[in-house]
Structure formats: C-alpha cells, structure tokens
Protein backbone atom coordinates (compact mmCIF):
# COMPACT_ATOMS: atom_id res chain seq x y z
CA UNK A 1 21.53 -5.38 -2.80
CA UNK A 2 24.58 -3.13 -2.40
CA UNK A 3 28.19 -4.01 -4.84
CA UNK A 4 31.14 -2.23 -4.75
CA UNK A 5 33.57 -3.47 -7.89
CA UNK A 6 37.56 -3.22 -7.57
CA UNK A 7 39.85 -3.35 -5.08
CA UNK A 8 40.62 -0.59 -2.56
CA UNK A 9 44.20 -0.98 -2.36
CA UNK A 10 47.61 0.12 -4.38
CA UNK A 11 48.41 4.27 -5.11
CA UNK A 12 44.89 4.71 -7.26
CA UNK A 13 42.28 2.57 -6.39
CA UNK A 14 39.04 2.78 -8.49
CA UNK A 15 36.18 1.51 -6.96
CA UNK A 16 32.59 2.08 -7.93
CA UNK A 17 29.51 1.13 -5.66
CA UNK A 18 25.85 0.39 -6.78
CA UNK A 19 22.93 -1.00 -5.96
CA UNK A 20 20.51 -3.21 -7.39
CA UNK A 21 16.72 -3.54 -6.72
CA UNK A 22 14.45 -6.67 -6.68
CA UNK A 23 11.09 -7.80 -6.04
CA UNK A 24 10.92 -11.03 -4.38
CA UNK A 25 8.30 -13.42 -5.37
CA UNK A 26 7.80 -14.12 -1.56
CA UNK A 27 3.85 -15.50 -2.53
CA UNK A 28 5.22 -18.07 -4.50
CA UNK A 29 8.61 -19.38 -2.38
CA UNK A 30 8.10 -17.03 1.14
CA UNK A 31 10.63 -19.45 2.85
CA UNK A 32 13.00 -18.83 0.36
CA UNK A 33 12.83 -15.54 0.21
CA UNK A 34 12.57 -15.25 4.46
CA UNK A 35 15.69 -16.36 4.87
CA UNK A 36 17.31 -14.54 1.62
CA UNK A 37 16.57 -11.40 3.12
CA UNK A 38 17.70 -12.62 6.51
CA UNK A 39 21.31 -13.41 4.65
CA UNK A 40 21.07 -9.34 2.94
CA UNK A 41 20.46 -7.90 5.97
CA UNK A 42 22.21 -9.97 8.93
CA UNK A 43 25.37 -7.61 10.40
CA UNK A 44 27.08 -11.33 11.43
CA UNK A 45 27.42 -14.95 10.34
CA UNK A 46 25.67 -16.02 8.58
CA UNK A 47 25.64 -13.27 6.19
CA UNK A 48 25.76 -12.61 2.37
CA UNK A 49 27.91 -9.32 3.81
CA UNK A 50 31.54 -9.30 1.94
CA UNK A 51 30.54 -12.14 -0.29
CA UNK A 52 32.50 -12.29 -3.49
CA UNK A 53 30.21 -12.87 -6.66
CA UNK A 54 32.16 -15.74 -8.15
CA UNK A 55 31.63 -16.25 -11.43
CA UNK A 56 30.80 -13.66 -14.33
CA UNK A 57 29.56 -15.37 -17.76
CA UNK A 58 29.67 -11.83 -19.92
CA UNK A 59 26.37 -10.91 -21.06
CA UNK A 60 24.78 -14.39 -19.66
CA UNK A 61 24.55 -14.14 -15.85
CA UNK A 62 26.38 -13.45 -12.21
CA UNK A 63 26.66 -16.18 -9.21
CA UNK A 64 26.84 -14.50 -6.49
CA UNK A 65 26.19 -15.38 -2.79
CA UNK A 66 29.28 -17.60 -2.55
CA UNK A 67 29.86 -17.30 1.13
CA UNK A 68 32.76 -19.59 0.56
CA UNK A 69 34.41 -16.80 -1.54
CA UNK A 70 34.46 -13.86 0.72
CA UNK A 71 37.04 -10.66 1.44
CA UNK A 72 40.00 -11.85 2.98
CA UNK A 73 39.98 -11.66 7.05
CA UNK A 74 36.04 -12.07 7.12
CA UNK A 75 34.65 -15.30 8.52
CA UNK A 76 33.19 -18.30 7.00
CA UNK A 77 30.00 -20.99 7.92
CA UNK A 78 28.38 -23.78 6.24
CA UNK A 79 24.89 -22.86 5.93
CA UNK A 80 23.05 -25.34 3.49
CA UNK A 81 20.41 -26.39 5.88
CA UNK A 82 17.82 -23.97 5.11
CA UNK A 83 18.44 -23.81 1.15
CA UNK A 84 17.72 -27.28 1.11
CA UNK A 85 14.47 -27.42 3.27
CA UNK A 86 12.75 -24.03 1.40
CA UNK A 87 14.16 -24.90 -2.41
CA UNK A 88 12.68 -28.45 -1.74
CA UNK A 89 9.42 -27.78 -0.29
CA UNK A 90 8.97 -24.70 -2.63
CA UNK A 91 10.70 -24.37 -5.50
CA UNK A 92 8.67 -22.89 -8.59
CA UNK A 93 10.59 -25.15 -11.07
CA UNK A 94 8.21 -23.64 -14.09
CA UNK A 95 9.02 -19.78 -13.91
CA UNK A 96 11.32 -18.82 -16.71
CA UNK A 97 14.45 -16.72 -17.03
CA UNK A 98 11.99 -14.63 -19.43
CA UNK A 99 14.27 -11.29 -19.06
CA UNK A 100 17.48 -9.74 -17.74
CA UNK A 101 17.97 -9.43 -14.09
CA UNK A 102 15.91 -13.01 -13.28
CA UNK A 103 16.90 -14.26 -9.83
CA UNK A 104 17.18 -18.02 -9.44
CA UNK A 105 18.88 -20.06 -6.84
CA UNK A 106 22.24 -21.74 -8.10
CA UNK A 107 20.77 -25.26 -6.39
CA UNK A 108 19.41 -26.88 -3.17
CA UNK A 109 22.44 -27.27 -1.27
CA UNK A 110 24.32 -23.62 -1.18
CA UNK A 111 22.75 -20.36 -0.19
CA UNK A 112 24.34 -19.36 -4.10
CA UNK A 113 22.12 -17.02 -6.93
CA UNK A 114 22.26 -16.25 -10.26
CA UNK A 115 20.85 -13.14 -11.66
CA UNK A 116 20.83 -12.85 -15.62
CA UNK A 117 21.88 -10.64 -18.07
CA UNK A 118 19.60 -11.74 -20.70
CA UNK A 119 16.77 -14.24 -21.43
CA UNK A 120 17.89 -17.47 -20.25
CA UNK A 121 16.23 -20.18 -21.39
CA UNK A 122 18.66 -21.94 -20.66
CA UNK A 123 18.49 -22.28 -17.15
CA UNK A 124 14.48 -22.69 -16.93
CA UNK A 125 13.39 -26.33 -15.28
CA UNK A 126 16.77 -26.64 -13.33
CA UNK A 127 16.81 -23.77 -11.50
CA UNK A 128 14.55 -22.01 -9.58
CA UNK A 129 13.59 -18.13 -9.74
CA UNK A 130 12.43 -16.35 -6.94
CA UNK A 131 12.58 -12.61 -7.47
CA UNK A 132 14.08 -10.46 -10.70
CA UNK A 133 15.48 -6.41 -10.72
CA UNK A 134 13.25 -3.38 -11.00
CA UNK A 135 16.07 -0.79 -10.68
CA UNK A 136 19.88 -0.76 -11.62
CA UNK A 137 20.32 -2.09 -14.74
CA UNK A 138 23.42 -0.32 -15.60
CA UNK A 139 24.91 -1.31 -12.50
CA UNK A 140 23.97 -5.32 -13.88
CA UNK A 141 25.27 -4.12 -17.40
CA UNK A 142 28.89 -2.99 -15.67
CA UNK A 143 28.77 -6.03 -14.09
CA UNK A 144 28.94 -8.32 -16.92
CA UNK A 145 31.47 -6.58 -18.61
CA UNK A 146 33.86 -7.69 -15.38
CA UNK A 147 33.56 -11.51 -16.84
CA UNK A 148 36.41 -13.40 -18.39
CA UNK A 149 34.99 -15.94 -20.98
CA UNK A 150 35.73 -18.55 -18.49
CA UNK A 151 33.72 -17.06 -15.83
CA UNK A 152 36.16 -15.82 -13.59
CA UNK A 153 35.80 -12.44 -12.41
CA UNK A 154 38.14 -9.59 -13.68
CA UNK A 155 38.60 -8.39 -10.65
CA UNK A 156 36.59 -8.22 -7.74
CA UNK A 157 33.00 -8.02 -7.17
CA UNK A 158 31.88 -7.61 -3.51
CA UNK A 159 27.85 -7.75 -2.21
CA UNK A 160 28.31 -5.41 0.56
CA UNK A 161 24.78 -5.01 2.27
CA UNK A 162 21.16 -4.86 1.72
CA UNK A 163 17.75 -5.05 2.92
CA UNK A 164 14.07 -5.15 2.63
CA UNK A 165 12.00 -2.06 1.30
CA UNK A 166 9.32 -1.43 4.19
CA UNK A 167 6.05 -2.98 3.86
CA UNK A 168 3.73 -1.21 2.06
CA UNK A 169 6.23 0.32 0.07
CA UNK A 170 5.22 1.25 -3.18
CA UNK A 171 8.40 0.50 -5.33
CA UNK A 172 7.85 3.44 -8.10
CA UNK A 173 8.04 6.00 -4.37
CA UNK A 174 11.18 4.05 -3.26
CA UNK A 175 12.89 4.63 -6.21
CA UNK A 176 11.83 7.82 -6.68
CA UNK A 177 14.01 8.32 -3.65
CA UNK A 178 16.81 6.46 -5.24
CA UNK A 179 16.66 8.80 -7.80
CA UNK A 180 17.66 11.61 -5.90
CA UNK A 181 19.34 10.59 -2.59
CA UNK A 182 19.67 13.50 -0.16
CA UNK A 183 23.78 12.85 0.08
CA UNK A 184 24.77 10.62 -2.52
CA UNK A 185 28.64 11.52 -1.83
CA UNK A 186 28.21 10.57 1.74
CA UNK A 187 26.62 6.85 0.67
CA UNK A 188 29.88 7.03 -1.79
CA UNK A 189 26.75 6.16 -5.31
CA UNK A 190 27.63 6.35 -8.46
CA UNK A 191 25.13 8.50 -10.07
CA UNK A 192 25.40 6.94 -13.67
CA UNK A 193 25.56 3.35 -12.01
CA UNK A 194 22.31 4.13 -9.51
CA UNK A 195 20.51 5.54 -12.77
CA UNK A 196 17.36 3.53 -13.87
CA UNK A 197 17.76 2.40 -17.26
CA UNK A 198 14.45 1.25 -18.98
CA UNK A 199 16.38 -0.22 -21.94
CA UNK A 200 17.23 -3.49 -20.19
CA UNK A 201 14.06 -3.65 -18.21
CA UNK A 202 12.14 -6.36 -20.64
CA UNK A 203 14.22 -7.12 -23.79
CA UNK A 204 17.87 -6.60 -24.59
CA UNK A 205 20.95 -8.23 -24.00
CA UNK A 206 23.37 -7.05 -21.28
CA UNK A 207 26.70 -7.24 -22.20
CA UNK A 208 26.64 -7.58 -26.16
C-alpha cells in the first residue's frame, strides 16, 4: 500500500511518500482479502486509489479506506455489497490486535480498515483482522504522529496505489528489493520512511 502525506500545493510543498507491506491472511478470510486487493490495485471505480485515511488516533490506529473521503475532483461509489457478504460469511472474530500494524476491517457495511499502532485489545471481538505489516514501520510511526487527539488528520493522508506481491514470492526477497530500489528518486521514496524498522515489528508503541 502506497501513502503520500501533505498537500502538493502553495510556494513549498512538503510531501513525503511511503509504502507499507502486509501479509494477508487470505486462508482464513480469502473473500475478504480477494476483493481488498481488487480495491489496491483497480486503476477505476471502485478503487481505494486517492482515498483519504480519515481518522488518525496518535499512537492507537489509522482508518483508512474511506472512499467517501477522497482528493477533491476524483469520483465517488457506494460499494458495501461485497464487505457485507465476505465479513459475514468469514469474519475471524477471535484473532487479536496482538501487535502494531494489525489490519482489521472498520465493520460489515463499508469497504473501511484500521491498521494499529500498538496492541489493541481493544478492538479484538468487534472487529475483524485480516492481514498485519511486515515492512514500513516508520512510515506507520510518521503516520500517527499526523493525528489530532480527536482523530482528525493534521493534514492529509492519501493511499495512492498498491498491489499484490507475485505468487510465490518469498517476502524476505521482495523486500530485499525494497531495500534497495534500482531508482528510488524516480518512484519519488523516502529512504528513511521505506527503511525496515525491526523495533516496532512485535512490541512497542507507535507514537508514544
């Protein structure tokens, strides 16, 4: 999953660009996770392309996938059909928000995610996880430092793309890649941002 945080307008625009990624628990909820990657991937409506992540509890956890928060100009679609169908027939309502980076769907009606900064107890039995992050834990930790205490996001904080890791991947070769991308100006990455950081990987608190 692809961000980019701050706004590209006025005389000095700062904008950094990351990227996050997850494993998808697509043997436990491979409906879910089907059409999640559909969403990342999709170059048209629907999309989770120019989605806004709308709310940022500092060092708690990100929603993101709001497609009815999205860039000005782009276009907007109700698509709660297939959350519904996959988070009812599937959900895994007994995996925990053990560690930071936890995906878990917001609820059954929106296409909407969370992904936590820190053990999250508080969310297990009410909302169910279907993947968590492997790589880009700084990026998350930046991230949660763009939260107000009410949530709302200090400025913005835009999902721009993403995709699926071919199958048959290993993970530690992809992101041995990420580690040393062959243009990383051209893709416009933040080295320090892209950087693996064990430290939040099991235990820690992001944000604090």
């Amino acid at each position: 999953m692809d961000f980019e945080i701050g706004r590209q307008m006025g005389r000095d625009p700062q904008i950094t660009r990351g990227r996050l990624v997850v494993e998808l628990f697509h043997d436990l909820m491979p409906r879910t996770v089907g059409r999640f990657v559909e969403l990342l991937e999709s170059q048209h409506e629907p999309t989770y392309r120019a989605s806004l992540v709308s709310k940022i509890m500092p060092g708690d956890y990100l929603v993101a996938g709001d497609r009815d928060t999205r860039l000005e100009g782009s276009m907007r679609q109700d698509h709660t059909a297939f959350v519904r169908q996959s988070v009812m027939g599937e959900a895994k309502w007994q995996l925990p928000h053990l560690n930071p980076g936890i995906l878990s769907l917001v609820d059954g009606r929106t296409p909407r995610f969370h992904v936590t900064f820190r053990k999250m107890e508080e969310l297990d039995g009410w909302h169910a996880v279907f993947g968590k992050v492997v790589y880009g834990f700084d990026l998350l930790k930046l991230i949660s430092e763009q939260g107000n205490i009410n949530g709302e996001p200090k400025q913005p904080v835009v999902m721009t793309g993403g995709g699926a890791v071919p199958e048959g991947t290993h993970p530690r070769e992809f992101l041995k890649k990420l580690e040393q991308p062959e243009d990383p100006e051209e893709h416009g990455y933040n080295k320090k941002v892209m950087r693996y950081s064990s430290t939040y990987r099991h235990t820690g608190l992001i944000g604090h």
